[in-house]
Protein backbone atom coordinates (compact mmCIF):
# COMPACT_ATOMS: atom_id res chain seq x y z
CA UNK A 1 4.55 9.06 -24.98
CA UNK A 2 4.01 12.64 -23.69
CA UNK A 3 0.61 14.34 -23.38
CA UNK A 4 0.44 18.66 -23.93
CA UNK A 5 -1.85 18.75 -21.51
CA UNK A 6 -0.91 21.71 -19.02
CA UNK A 7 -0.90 21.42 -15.18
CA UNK A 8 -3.72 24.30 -14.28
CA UNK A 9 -2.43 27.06 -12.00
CA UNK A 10 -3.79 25.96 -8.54
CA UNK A 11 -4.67 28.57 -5.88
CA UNK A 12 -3.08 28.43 -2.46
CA UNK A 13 -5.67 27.12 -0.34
CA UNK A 14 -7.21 25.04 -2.93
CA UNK A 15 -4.22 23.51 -3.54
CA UNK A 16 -3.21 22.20 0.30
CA UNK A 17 -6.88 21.14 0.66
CA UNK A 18 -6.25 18.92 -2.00
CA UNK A 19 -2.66 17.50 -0.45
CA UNK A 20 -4.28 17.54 2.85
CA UNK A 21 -6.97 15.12 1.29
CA UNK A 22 -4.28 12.52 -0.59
CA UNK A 23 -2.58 12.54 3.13
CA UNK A 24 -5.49 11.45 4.61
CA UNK A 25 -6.62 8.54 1.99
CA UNK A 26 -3.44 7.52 1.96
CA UNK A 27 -3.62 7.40 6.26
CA UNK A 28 -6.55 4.94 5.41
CA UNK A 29 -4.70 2.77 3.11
CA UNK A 30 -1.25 2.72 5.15
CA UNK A 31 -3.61 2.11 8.39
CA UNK A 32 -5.69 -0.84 6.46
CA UNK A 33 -2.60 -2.64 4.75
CA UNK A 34 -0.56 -2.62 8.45
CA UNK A 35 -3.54 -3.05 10.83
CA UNK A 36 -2.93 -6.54 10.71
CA UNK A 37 0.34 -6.35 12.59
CA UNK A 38 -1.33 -4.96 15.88
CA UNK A 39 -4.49 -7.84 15.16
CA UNK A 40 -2.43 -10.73 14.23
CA UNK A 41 -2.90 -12.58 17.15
CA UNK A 42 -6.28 -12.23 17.40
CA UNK A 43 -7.71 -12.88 13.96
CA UNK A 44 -4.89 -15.92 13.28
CA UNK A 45 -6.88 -16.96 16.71
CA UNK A 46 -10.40 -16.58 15.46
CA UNK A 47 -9.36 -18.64 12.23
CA UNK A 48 -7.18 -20.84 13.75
CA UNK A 49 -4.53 -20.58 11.77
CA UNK A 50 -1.01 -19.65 12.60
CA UNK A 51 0.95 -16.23 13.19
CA UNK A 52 3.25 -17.08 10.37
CA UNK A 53 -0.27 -17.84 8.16
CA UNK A 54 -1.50 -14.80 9.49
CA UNK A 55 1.04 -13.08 8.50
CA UNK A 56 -0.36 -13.60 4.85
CA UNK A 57 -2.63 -11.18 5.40
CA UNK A 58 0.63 -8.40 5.07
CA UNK A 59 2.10 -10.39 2.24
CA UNK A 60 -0.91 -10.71 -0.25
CA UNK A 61 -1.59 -6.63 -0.41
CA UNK A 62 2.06 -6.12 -1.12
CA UNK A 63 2.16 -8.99 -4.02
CA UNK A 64 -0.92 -7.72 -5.95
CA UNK A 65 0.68 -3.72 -5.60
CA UNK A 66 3.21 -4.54 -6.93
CA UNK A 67 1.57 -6.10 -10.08
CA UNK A 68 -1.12 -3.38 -10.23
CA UNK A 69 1.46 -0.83 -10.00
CA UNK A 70 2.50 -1.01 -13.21
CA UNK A 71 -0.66 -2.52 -14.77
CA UNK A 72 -3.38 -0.28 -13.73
CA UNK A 73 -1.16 2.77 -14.65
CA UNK A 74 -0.84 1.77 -17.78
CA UNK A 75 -3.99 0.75 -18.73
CA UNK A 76 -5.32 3.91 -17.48
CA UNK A 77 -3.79 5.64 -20.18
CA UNK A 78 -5.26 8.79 -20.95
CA UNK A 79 -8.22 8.39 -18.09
CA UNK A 80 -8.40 11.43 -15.65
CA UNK A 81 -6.03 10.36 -12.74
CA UNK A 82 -8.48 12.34 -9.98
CA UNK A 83 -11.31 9.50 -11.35
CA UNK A 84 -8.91 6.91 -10.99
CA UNK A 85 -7.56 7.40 -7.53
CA UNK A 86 -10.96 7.81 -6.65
CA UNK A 87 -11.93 4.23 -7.90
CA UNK A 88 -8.71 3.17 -5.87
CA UNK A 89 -10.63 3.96 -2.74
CA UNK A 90 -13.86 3.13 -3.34
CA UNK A 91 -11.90 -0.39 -3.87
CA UNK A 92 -11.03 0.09 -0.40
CA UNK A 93 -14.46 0.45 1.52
CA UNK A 94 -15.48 -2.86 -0.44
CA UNK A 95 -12.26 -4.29 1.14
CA UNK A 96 -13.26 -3.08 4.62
CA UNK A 97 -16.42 -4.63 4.42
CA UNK A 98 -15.64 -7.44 3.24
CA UNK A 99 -13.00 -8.44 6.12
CA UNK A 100 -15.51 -7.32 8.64
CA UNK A 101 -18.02 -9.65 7.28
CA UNK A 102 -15.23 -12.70 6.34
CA UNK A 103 -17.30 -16.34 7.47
CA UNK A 104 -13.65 -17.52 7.17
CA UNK A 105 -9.79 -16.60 6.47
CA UNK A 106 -9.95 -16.76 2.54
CA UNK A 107 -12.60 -14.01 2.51
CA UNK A 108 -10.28 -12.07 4.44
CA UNK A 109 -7.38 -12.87 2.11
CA UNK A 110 -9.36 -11.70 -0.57
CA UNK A 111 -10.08 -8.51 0.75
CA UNK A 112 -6.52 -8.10 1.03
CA UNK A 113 -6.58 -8.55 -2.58
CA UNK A 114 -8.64 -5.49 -3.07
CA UNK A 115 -6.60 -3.75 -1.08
CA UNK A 116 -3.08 -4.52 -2.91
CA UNK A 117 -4.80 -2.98 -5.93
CA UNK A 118 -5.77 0.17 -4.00
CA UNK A 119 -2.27 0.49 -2.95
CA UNK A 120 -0.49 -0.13 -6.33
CA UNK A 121 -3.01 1.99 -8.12
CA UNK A 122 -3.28 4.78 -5.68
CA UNK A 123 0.92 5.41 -4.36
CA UNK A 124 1.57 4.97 -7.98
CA UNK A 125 -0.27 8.35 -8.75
CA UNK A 126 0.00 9.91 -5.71
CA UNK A 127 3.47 9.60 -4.66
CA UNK A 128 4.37 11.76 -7.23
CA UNK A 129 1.48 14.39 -7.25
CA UNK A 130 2.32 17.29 -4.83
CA UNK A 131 3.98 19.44 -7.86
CA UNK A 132 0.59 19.35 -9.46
CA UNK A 133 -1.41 20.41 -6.84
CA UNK A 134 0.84 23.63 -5.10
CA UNK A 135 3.29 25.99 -6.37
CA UNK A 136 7.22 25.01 -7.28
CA UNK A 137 8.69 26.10 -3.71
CA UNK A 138 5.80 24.27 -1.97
CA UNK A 139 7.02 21.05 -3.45
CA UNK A 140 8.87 19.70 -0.58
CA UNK A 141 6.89 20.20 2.64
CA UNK A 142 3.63 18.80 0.30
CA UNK A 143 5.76 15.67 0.16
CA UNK A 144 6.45 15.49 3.74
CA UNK A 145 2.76 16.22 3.98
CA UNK A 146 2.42 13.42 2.17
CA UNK A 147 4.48 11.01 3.31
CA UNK A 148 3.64 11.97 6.59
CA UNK A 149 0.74 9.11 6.12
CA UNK A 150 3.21 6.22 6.26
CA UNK A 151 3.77 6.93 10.01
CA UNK A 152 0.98 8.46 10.89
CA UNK A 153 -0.58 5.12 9.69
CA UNK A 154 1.42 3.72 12.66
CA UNK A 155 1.24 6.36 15.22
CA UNK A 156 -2.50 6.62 15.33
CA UNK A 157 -3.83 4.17 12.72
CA UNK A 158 -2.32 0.82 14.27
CA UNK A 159 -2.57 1.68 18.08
CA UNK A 160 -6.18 2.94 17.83
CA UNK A 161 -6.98 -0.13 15.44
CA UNK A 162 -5.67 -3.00 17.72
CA UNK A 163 -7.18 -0.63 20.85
CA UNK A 164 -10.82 -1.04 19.81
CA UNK A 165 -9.82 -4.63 18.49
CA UNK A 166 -9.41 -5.31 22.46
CA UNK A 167 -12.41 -3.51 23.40
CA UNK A 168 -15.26 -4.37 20.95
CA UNK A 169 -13.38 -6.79 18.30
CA UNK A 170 -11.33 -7.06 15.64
CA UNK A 171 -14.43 -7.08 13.59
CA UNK A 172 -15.31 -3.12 14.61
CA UNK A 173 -12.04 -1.82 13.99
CA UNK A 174 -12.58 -2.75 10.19
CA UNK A 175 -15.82 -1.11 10.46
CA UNK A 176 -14.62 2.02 11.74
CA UNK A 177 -11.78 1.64 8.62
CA UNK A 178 -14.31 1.29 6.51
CA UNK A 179 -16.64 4.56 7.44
CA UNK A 180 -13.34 6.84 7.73
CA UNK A 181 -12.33 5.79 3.99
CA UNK A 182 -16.08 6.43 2.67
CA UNK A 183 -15.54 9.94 4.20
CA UNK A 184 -12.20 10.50 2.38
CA UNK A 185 -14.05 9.49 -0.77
CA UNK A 186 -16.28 11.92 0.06
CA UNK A 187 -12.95 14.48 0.63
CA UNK A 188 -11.44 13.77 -2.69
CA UNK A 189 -14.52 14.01 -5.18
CA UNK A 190 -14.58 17.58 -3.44
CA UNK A 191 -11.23 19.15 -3.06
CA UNK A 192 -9.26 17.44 -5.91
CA UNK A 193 -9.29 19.45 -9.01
CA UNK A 194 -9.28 17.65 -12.61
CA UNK A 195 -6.15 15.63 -13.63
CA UNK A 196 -5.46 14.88 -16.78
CA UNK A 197 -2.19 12.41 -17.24
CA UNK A 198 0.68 14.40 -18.28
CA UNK A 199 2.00 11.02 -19.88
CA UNK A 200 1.13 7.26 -20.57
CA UNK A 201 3.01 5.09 -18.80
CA UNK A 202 4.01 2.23 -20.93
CA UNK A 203 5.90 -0.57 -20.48
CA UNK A 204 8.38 -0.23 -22.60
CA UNK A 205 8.75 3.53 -20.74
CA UNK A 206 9.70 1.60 -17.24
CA UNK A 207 11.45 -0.97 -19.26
CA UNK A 208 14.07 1.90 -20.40
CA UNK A 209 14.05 3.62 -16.72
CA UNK A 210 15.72 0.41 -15.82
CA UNK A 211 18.72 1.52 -18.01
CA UNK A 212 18.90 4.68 -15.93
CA UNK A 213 22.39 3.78 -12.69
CA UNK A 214 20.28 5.71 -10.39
CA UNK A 215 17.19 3.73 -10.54
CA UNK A 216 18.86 0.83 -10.50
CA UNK A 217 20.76 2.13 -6.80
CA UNK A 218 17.15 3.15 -5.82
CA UNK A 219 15.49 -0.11 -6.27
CA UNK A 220 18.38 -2.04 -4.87
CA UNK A 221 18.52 0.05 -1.42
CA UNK A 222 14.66 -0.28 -1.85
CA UNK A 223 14.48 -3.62 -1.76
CA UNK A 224 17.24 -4.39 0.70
CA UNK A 225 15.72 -1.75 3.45
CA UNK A 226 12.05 -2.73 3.31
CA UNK A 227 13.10 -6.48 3.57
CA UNK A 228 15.05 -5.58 6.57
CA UNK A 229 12.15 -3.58 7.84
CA UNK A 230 8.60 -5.85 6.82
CA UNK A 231 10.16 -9.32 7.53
CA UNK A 232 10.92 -7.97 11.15
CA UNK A 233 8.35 -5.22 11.70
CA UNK A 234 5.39 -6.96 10.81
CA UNK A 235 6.27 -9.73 13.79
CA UNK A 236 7.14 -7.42 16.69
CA UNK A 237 3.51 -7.83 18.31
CA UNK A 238 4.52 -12.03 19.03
CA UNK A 239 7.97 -10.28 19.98
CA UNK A 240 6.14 -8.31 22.09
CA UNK A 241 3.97 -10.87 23.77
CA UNK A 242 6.50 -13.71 24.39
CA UNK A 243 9.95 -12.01 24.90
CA UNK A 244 8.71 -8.83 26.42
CA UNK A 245 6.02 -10.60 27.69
CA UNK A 246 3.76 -7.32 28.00
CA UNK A 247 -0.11 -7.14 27.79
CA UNK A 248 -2.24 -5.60 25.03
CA UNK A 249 -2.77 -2.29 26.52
CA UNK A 250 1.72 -1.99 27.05
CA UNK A 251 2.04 -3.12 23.06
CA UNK A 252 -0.87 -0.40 21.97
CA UNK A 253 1.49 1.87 23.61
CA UNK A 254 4.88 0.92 22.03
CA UNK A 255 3.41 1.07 18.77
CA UNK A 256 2.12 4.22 19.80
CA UNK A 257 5.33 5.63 20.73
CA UNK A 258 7.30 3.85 17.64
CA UNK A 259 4.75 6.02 15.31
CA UNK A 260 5.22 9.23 17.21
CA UNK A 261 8.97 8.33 16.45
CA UNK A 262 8.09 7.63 13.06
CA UNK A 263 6.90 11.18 11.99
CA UNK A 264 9.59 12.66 13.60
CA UNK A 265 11.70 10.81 11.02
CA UNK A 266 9.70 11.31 8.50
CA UNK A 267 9.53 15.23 8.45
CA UNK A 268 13.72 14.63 9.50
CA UNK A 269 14.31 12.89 6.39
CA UNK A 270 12.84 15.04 3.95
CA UNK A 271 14.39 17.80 5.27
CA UNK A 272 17.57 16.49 4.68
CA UNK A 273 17.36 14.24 1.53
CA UNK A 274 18.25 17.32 -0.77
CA UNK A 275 21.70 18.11 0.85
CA UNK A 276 22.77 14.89 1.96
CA UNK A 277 20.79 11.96 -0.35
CA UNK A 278 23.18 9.11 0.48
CA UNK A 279 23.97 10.26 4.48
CA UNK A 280 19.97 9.88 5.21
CA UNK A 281 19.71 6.62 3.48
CA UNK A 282 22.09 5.58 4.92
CA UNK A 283 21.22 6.89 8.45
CA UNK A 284 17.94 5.49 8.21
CA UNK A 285 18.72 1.81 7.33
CA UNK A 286 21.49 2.01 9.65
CA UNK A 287 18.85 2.77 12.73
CA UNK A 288 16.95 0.23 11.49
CA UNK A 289 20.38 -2.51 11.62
CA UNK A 290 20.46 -1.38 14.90
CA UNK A 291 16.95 -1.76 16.74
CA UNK A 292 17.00 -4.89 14.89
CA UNK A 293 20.09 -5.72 16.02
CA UNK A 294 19.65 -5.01 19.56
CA UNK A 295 15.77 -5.89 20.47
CA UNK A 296 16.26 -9.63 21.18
CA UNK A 297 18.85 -8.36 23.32
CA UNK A 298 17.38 -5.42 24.99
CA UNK A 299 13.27 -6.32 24.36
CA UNK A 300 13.62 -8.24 27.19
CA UNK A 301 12.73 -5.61 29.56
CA UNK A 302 10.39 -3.39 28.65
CA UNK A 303 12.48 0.08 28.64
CA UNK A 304 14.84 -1.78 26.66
CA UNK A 305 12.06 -2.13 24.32
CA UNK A 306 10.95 1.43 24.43
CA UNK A 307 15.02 2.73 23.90
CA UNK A 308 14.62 0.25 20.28
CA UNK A 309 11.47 1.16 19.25
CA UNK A 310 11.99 4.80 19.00
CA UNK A 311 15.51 4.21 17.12
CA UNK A 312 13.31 2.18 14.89
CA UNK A 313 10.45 4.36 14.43
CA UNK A 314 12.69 7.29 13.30
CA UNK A 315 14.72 5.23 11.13
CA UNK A 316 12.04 4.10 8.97
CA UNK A 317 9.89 7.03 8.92
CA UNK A 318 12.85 8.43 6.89
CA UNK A 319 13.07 5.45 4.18
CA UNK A 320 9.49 5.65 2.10
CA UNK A 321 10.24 10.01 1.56
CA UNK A 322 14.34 8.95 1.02
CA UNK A 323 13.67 5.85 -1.15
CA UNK A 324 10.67 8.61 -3.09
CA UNK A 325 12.96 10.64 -3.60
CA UNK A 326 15.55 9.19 -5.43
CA UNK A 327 13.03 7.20 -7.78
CA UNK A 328 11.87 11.04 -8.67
CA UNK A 329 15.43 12.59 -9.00
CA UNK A 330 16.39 9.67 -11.28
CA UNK A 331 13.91 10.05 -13.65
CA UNK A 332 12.98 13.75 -13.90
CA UNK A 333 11.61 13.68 -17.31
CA UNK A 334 8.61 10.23 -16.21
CA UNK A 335 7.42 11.35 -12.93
CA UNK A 336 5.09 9.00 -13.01
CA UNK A 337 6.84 6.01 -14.03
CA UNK A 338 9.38 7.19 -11.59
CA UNK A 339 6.12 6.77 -9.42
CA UNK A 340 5.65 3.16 -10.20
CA UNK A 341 8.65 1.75 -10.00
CA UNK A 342 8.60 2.98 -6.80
CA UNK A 343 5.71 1.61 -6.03
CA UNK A 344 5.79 -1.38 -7.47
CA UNK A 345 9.14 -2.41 -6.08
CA UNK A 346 7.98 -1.24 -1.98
CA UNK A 347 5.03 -3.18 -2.08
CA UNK A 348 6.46 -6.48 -3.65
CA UNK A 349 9.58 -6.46 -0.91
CA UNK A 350 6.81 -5.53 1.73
CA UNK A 351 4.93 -8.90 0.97
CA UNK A 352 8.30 -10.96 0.47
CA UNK A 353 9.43 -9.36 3.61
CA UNK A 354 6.26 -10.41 5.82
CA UNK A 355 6.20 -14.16 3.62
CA UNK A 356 10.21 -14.71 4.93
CA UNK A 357 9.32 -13.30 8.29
CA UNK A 358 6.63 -15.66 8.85
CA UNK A 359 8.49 -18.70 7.58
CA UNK A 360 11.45 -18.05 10.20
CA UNK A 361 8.63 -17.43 12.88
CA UNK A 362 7.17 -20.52 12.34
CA UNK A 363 10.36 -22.79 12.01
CA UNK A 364 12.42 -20.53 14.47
CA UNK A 365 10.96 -17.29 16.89
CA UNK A 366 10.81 -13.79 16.53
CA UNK A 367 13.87 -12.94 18.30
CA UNK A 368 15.45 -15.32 15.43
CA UNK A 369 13.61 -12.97 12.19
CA UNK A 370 15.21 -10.07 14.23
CA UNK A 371 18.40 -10.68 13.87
CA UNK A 372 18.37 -11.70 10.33
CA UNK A 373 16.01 -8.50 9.32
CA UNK A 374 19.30 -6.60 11.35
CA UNK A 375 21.94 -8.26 9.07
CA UNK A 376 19.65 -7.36 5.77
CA UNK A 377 19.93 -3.77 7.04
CA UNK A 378 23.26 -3.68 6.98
CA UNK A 379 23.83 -4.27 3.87
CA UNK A 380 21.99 -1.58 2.89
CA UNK A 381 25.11 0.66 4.31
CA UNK A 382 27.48 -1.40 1.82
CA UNK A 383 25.26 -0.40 -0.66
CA UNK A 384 25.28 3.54 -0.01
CA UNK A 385 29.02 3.10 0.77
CA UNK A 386 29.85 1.77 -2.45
CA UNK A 387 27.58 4.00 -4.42
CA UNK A 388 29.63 7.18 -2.72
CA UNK A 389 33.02 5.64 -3.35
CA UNK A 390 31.73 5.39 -7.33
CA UNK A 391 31.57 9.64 -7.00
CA UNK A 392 27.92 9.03 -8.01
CA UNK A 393 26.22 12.85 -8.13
CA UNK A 394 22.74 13.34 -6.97
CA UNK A 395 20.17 11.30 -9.44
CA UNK A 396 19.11 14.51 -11.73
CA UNK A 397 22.28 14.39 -13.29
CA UNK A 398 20.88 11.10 -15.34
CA UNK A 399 18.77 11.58 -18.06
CA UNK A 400 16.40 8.69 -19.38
CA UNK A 401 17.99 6.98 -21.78
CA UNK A 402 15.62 6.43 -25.40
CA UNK A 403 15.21 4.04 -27.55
C-alpha cells in the first residue's frame, strides 16, 4: 500500500544535522545492546550467574528486534516515523535506568527487553532513511555516516563502557548510557524534520519480498555472517582473560583497537559495495573465517591477539553497510520493508548467535566457540561463490513480485 505523500526538499545543512543525529542515537543503541560483552564478567559476577547465562543479556535484545521489527512497523502504519523513532529512544533511557537500578538479573533481562524493541523499531526506520533526509548524490556517504554507529559503538562505546565499569562500577556506566541517550532525544525532537511514511508496511508486503532471489541471498549471507560473528564476538572478553590471560586495562585496549579497525571497514565497505557487491561480502566474512580461525591459535600471546583483532574489526565493520545494502538494492520499490527484513533477520541471528556461543562456552571454552564461529564464516564464501557462478546481476535488476 503506497502513500502520495512527498519527501520535502531538505536544505544542506539541515539535512546532515539530521543524519548526524540518527548516527549518534543509533551510537547509543549499538553501545547499550553490546556493552555487555566488555561487562560480562563482572555483572554475571555480581548475580552469580554464569558467562554463558550472562551471555543472555546479548541474546534477549536480539530476539525481541527481531519480532518488533516487523510488528511495530506495521502497526505504525500511517504514524509520523520522526514521532516514532523518537518513542524508540525514550524506550531506551527507561532501559538504562532500569539496569542501573536491577535488585537482581531478571530486572536486567527485562531491560534488555526494552531495548530489543528500541532496536527493531528504530534500525527498521532508520537504516533506510538517509535518501530522505539529503540530496540523491549524498546518499552514500549519509549511509556510511550512518553505519558508521555500528563500530563506533565498539571503538568508543564498549572500551569507555567497561573502562568506567572498572573504575566506579558497572552500575555508572549505565548511568552515563542513560544521560547521553536523554541528550540524543533531546537532538532528534530538534534537528529531525517531519516524516510522514511513504508506505505501510504490511505483512503480506514482506511476505511477497520473500519471493524476490536477491532477498533471499541477502538473508541467507545475513544470517550465516552474523552467526559466525555474535556466537564468537560476544565471548572474546573470557577469551581474553583465560587464553590471553591479559588484565582489564590490556582488553579495554583491544577492543579499542578492534573498533578503530572497525570504522576503517566500515567507511571501506561502503565505498566499495556499488562496484564489487559480492567481492566485499565476501571479503568481509572471509576476514572474519580467518581471525576466527586463527585466535585460539595466535591469542595466546598478546600481539598475536592484536594481528586478529584488527583483521576482525575491519571485516565486520564492512558486513552491517554490505548486508544494508543488498536488502535495499533488492527491493527498490519497499525501502522500508527492505528495512525490516533487514532488521529483523540481524537482530534474531545476533541473539541465536550469543545463545549458541554461550552454550559451547559453558559445555566447552572459548577457544572451542572460535573455531566453530570460523567454520560458519566460511560458508558464507560458498554462498557468494555460488551466487556469482549463477551470473546473478546486482539486486536492482529484481523487481518485487505482486500478488
Amino acid at each position: 500500500m503506497v502513500l502520495t505523500t512527498p519527501t520535502p526538499v531538505r536544505a544542506p545543512l539541515t539535512g546532515w544535522l539530521g543524519v548526524v543525529s540518527v548516527t549518534i542515537a543509533l551510537f547509543s543503541i549499538v553501545t547499550t545492546e553490546i556493552l555487555p560483552i566488555g561487562l560480562l564478567t563482572s555483572i554475571g559476577a555480581d548475580f552469580t550467574v554464569s558467562d554463558g547465562m550472562a551471555g543472555l543479556m546479548m541474546t534477549m535484545p536480539g530476539l525481541v528486534a527481531a519480532v518488533a521489527a516487523p510488528l511495530a512497523t506495521s502497526a505504525a502504519g500511517r504514524v509520523d516515523r520522526r514521532n516514532m523513532l523518537c518513542l524508540f529512544i525514550f524506550l531506551l533511557v527507561l532501559a538504562d535506568a532500569l539496569v542501573a537500578a536491577a535488585p537482581a538479573y531478571w530486572v536486567v533481562l527485562v531491560s534488555r527487553v526494552l531495548v530489543g524493541v528500541t532496536i527493531g523499531g528504530f534500525w527498521s526506520i532508520a537504516a533506510g532513511l538517509a535518501e530522505r533526509l539529503v540530496s540523491p548524490g549524498a546518499v552514500g556517504r549519509a549511509n556510511a555516516v550512518i553505519f558508521s554507529a555500528v563500530p563506533l559503538g565498539s571503538v568508543l562505546g564498549v572500551p569507555a563502557g567497561t573502562l568506567l565499569g572498572e573504575i566506579a562500577g558497572w552500575r555508572t556506566t549505565f548511568v552515563v548510557t542513560g544521560v547521553l541517550t536523554g541528550v540524543v532525544l533531546g537532538m532528534l525532537m530538534a534537528f529531525l524534520p517531519p516524516l510522514p511514511p511513504h508506505s505501510v508496511t504490511r505483512i503480506a508486503v514482506l511476505r511477497r519480498l520473500l519471493r524476490v532471489g536477491n532477498v533471499r541471498f541477502a538473508l541467507l549471507t545475513t544470517f550465516l555472517v552474523v552467526l559466525a560473528h555474535f556466537s564468537t564476538y560476544t565471548y572474546v572478553t573470557p577469551f581474553l582473560e583465560q587464553v590471553t590471560r591479559v588484565g582489564a586495562g590490556t582488553i579495554t585496549l583491544l577492543l579499542l583497537i578492534y573498533g578503530g579497525a572497525g570504522l576503517f571497514g566500515n567507511f571501506l565497505g561502503g565505498a566499495a559495495i556499488a562496484r564489487r557487491p559480492r567481492g566485499t561480502l565476501g571479503c568481509a566474512a572471509a576476514m572474519i573465517a580467518c581471525a576466527t580461525l586463527l585466535l585460539p591459535v595466535l591469542g595466546r600471546w598478546e600481539a598475536g591477539a592484536l594481528v586478529v583483532l584488527v583483521m576482525w574489526g575491519i571485516g565486520y565493520g564492512a558486513v552491517p553497510v554490505s548486508t544494508q545494502a543488498w536488502f535495499a538494492k533488492s527491493a527498490p520499490d519497499a525501502p522500508e520493508a527492505a528495512s525490516v527484513l533487514f532488521t529483523a533477520s540481524f537482530q534474531a541471528t545476533f541473539a541465536l548467535g550469543a545463545l549458541a556461543g554461550g552454550v559451547v562456552v559453558d559445555h566447552g571454552s572459548p577457544g572451542s566457540v572460535m573455531l566453530l564461529g570460523g567454520l560458519v564464516a566460511t560458508t558464507v564464501i560458498a554462498t557468494v561463490a555460488t551466487h556469482a557462478v549463477r551470473g546473478r546481476t546486482w539486486p536492482d535488476a529484481e523487481a518485487l513480485p505482486h500478488g
